[in-house]
N, C-alpha and C. Protein backbone atom coordinates (compact mmCIF):
# COMPACT_ATOMS: atom_id res chain seq x y z
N UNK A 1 66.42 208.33 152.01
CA UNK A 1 66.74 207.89 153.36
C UNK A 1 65.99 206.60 153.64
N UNK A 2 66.96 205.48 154.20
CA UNK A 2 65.90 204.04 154.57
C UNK A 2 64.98 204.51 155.90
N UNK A 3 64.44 204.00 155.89
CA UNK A 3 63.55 203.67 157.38
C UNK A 3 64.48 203.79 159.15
N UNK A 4 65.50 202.88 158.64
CA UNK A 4 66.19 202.44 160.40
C UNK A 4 67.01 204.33 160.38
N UNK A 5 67.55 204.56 159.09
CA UNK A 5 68.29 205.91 159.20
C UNK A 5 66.84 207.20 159.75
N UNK A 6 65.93 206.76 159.02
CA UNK A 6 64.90 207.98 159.76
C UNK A 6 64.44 207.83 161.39
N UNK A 7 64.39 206.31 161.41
CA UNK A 7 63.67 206.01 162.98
C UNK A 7 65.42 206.86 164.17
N UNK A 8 66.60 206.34 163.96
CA UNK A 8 67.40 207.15 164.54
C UNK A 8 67.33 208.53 164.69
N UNK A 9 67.09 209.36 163.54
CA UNK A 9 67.13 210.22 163.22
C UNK A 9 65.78 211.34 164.21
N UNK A 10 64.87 210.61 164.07
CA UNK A 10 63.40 210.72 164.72
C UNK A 10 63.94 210.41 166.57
N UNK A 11 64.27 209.23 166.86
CA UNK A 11 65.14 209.31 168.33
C UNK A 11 65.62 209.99 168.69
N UNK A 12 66.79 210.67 168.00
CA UNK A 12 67.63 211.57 168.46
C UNK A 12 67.31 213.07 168.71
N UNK A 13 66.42 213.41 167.49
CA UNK A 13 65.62 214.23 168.14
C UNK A 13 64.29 214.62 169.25
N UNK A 14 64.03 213.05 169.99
CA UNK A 14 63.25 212.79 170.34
C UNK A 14 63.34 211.74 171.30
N UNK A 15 64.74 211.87 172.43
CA UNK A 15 65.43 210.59 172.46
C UNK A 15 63.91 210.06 174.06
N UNK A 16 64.05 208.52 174.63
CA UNK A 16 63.32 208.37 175.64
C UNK A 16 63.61 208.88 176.47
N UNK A 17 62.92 208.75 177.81
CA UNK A 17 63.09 209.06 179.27
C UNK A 17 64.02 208.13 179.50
N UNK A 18 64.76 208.96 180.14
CA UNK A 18 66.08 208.15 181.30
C UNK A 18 65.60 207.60 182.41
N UNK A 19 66.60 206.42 183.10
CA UNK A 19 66.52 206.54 184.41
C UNK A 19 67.96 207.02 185.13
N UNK A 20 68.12 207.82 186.23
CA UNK A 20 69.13 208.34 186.91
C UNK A 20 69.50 207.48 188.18
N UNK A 21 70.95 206.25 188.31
CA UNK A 21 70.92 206.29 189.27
C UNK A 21 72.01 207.27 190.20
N UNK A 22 71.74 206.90 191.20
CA UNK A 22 72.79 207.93 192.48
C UNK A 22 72.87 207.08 193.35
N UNK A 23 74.08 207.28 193.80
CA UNK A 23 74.73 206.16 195.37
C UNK A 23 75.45 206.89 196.02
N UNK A 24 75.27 206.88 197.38
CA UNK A 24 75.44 207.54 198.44
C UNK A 24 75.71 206.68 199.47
N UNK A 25 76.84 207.69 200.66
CA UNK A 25 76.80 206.65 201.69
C UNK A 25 76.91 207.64 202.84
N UNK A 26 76.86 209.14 202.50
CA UNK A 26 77.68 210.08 203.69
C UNK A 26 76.65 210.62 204.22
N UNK A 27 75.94 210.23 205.30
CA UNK A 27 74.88 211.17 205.79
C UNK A 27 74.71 212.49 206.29
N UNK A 28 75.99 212.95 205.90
CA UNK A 28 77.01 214.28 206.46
C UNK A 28 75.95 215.08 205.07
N UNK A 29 76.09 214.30 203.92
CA UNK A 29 75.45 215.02 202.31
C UNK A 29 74.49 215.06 202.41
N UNK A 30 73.59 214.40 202.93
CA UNK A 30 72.12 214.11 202.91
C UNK A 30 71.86 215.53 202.10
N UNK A 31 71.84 216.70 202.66
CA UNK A 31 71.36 217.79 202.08
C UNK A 31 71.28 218.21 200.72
N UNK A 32 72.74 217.77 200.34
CA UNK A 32 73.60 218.30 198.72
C UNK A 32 73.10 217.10 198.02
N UNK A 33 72.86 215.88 198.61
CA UNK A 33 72.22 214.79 197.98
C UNK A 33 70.41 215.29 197.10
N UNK A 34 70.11 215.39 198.68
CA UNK A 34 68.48 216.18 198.43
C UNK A 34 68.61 216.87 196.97
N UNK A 35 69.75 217.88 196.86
CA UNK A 35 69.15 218.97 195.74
C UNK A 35 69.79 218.31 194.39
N UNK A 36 70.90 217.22 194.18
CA UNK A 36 70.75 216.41 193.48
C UNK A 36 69.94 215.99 192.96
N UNK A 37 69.33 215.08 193.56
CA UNK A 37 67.92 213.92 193.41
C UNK A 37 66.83 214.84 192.61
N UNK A 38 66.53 215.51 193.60
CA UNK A 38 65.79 216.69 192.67
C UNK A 38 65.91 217.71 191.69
N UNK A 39 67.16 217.61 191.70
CA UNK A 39 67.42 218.31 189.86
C UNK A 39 67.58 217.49 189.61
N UNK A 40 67.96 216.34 189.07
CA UNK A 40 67.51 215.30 187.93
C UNK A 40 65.91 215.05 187.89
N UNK A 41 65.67 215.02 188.82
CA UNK A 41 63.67 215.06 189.26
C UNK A 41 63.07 215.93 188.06
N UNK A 42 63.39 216.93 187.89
CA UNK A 42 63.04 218.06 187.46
C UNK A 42 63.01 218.07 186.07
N UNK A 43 64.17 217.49 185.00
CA UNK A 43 64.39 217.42 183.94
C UNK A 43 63.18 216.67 183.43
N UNK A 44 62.82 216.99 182.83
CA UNK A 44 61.47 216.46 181.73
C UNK A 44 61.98 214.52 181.30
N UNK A 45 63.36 215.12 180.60
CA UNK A 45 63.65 213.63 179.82
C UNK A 45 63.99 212.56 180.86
N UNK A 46 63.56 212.59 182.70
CA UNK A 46 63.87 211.69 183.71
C UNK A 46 62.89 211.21 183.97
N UNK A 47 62.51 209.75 184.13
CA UNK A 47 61.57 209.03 184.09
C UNK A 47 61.70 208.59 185.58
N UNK A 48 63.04 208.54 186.02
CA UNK A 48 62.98 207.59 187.22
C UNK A 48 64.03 208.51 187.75
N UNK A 49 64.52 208.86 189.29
CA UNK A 49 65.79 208.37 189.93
C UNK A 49 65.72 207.50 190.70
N UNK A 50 66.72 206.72 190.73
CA UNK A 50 66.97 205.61 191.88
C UNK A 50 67.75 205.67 192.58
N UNK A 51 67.89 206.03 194.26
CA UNK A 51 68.76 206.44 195.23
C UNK A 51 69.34 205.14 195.77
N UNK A 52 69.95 205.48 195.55
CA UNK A 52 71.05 203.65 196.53
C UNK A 52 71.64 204.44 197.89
N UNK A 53 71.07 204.33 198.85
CA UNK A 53 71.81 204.33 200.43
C UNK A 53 72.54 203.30 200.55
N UNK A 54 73.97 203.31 200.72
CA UNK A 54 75.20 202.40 200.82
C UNK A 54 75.03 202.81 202.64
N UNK A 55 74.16 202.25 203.07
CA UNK A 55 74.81 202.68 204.76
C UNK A 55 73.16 202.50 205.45
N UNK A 56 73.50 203.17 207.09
CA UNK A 56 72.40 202.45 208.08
C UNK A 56 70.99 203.23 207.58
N UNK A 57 70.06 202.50 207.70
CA UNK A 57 68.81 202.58 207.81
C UNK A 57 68.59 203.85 208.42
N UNK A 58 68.76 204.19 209.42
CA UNK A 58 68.62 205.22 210.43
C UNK A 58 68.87 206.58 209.64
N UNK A 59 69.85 206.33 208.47
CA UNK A 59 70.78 207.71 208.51
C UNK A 59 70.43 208.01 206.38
N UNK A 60 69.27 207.25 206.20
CA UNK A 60 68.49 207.24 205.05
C UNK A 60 67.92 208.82 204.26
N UNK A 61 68.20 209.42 203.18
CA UNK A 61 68.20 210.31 202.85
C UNK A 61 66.47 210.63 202.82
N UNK A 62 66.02 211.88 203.30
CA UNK A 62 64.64 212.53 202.89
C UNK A 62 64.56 212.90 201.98
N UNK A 63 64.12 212.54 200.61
CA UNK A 63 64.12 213.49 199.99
C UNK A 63 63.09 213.98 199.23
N UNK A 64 63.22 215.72 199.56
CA UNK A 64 62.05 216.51 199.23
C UNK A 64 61.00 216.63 198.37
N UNK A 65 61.60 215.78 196.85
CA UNK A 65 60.65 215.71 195.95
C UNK A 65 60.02 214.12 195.59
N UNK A 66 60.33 213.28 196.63
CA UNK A 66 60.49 212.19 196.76
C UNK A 66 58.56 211.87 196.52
N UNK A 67 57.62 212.54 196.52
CA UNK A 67 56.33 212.24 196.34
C UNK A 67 55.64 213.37 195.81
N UNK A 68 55.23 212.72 194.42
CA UNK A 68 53.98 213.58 193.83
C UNK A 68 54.73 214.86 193.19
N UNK A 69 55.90 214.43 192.70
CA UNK A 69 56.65 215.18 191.82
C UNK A 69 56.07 215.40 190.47
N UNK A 70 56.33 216.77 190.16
CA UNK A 70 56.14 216.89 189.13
C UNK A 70 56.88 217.89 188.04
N UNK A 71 57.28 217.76 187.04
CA UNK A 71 58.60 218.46 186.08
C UNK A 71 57.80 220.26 187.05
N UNK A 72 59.03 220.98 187.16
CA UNK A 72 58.47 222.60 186.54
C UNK A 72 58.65 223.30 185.65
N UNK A 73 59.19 222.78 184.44
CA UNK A 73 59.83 223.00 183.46
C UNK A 73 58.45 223.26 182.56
N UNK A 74 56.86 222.90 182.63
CA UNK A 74 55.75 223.51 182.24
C UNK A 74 55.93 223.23 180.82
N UNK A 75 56.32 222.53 180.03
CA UNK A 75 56.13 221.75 178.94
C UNK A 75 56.07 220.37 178.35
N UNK A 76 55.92 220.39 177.49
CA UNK A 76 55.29 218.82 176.45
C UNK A 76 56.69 217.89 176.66
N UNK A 77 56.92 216.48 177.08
CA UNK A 77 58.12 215.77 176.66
C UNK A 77 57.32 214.92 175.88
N UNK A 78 57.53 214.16 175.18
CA UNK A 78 57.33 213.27 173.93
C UNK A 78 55.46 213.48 173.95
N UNK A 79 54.99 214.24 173.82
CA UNK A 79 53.71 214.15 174.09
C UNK A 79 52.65 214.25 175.68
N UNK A 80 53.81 214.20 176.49
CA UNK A 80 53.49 214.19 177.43
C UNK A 80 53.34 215.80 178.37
N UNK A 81 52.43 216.47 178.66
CA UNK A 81 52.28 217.50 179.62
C UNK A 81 53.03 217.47 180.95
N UNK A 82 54.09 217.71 181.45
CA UNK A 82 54.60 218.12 182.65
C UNK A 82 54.61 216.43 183.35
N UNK A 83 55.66 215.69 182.67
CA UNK A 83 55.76 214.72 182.95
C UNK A 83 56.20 214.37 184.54
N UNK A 84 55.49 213.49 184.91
CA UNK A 84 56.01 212.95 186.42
C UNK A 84 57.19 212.07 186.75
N UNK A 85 58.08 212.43 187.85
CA UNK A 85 59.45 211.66 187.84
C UNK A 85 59.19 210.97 188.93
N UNK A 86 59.63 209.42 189.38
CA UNK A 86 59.68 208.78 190.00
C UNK A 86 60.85 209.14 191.13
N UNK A 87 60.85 208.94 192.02
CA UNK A 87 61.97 208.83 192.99
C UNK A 87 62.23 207.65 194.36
N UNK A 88 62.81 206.75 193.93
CA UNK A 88 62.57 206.06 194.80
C UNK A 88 64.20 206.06 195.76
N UNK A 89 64.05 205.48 197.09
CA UNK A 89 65.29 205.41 197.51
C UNK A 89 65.08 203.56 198.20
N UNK A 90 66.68 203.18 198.03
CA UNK A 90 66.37 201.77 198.37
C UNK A 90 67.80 202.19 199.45
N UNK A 91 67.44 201.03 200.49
CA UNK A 91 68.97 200.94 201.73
C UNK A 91 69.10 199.61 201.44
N UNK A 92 70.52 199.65 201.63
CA UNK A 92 71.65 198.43 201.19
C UNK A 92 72.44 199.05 202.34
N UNK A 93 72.32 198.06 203.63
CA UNK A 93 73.16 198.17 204.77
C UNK A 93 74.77 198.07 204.40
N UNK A 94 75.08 197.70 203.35
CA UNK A 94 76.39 197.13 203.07
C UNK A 94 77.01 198.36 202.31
N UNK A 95 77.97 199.00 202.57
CA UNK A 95 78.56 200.20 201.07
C UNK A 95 79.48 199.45 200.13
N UNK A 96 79.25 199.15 198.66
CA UNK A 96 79.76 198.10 198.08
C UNK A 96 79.44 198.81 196.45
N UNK A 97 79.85 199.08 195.58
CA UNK A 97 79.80 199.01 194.35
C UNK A 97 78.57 198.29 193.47
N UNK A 98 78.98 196.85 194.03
CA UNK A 98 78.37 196.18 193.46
C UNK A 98 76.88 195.72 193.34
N UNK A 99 76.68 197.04 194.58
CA UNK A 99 74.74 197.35 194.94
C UNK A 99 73.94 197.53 193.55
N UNK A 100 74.82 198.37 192.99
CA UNK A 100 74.55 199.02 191.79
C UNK A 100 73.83 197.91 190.65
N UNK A 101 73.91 196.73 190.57
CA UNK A 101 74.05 196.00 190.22
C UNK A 101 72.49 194.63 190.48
N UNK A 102 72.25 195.12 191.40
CA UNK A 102 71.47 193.99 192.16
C UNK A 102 70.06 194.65 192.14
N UNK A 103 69.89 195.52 191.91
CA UNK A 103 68.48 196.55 191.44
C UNK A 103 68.22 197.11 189.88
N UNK A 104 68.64 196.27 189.05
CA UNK A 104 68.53 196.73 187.56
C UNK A 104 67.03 196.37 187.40
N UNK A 105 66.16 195.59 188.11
CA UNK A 105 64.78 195.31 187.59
C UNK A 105 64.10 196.55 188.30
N UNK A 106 64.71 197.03 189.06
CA UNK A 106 63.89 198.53 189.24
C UNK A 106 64.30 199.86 188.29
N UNK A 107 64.99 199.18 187.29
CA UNK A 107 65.35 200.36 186.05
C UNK A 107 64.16 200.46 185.09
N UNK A 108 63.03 201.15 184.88
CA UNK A 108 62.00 201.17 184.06
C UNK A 108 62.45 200.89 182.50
N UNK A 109 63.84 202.07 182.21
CA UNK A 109 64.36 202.60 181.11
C UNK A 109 65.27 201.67 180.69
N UNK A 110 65.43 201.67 178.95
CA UNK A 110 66.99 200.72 178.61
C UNK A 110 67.91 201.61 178.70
């Protein structure tokens, strides 16, 4: 086996942390949003979620695991003990697709 076939091989069983994004605009969801955000939160292999509010300031999602999260899943990811997930939420007064787009330097992950 060459080298680049083992380093894949070694990835895949071992792939990085993700980042998750999510876009939202219905403040009607806020709730079903919440338990979203936080099951991806939860998964070990999530490094980040990033919440996109497509809509008013006012009507901005809470969300519950939004600080000092930590996996409960109570095991090792790449070496790591009960890895911590980021959650951030950003508002974009505008609901547009193309939000998605304009926050890639807040993507930690490739």
């Amino acid at each position: 086996r060459n080298n680049k076939g083992e380093a894949l091989l070694a990835h895949a069983k071992r792939p990085e942390r993700l980042t998750v994004v999510v876009m939202a605009y219905i403040p009607e969801q806020n709730e079903r949003l919440d338990a979203l955000v936080c099951g991806y939160a939860d998964a070990d292999m999530v490094q980040k979620v990033l919440v996109l509010w497509n809509g008013l300031p006012e009507h901005r999602p809470i969300i519950s695991c939004a600080t000092n999260w930590r996996s409960k899943q109570q095991g090792f990811y790449r070496g790591i003990l009960n890895p911590t997930t980021e959650v951030e939420v950003i508002v974009e007064p505008t609901n547009t697709l193309l939000n998605r787009y304009r926050h890639a330097k807040r993507v930690p992950t490739q």
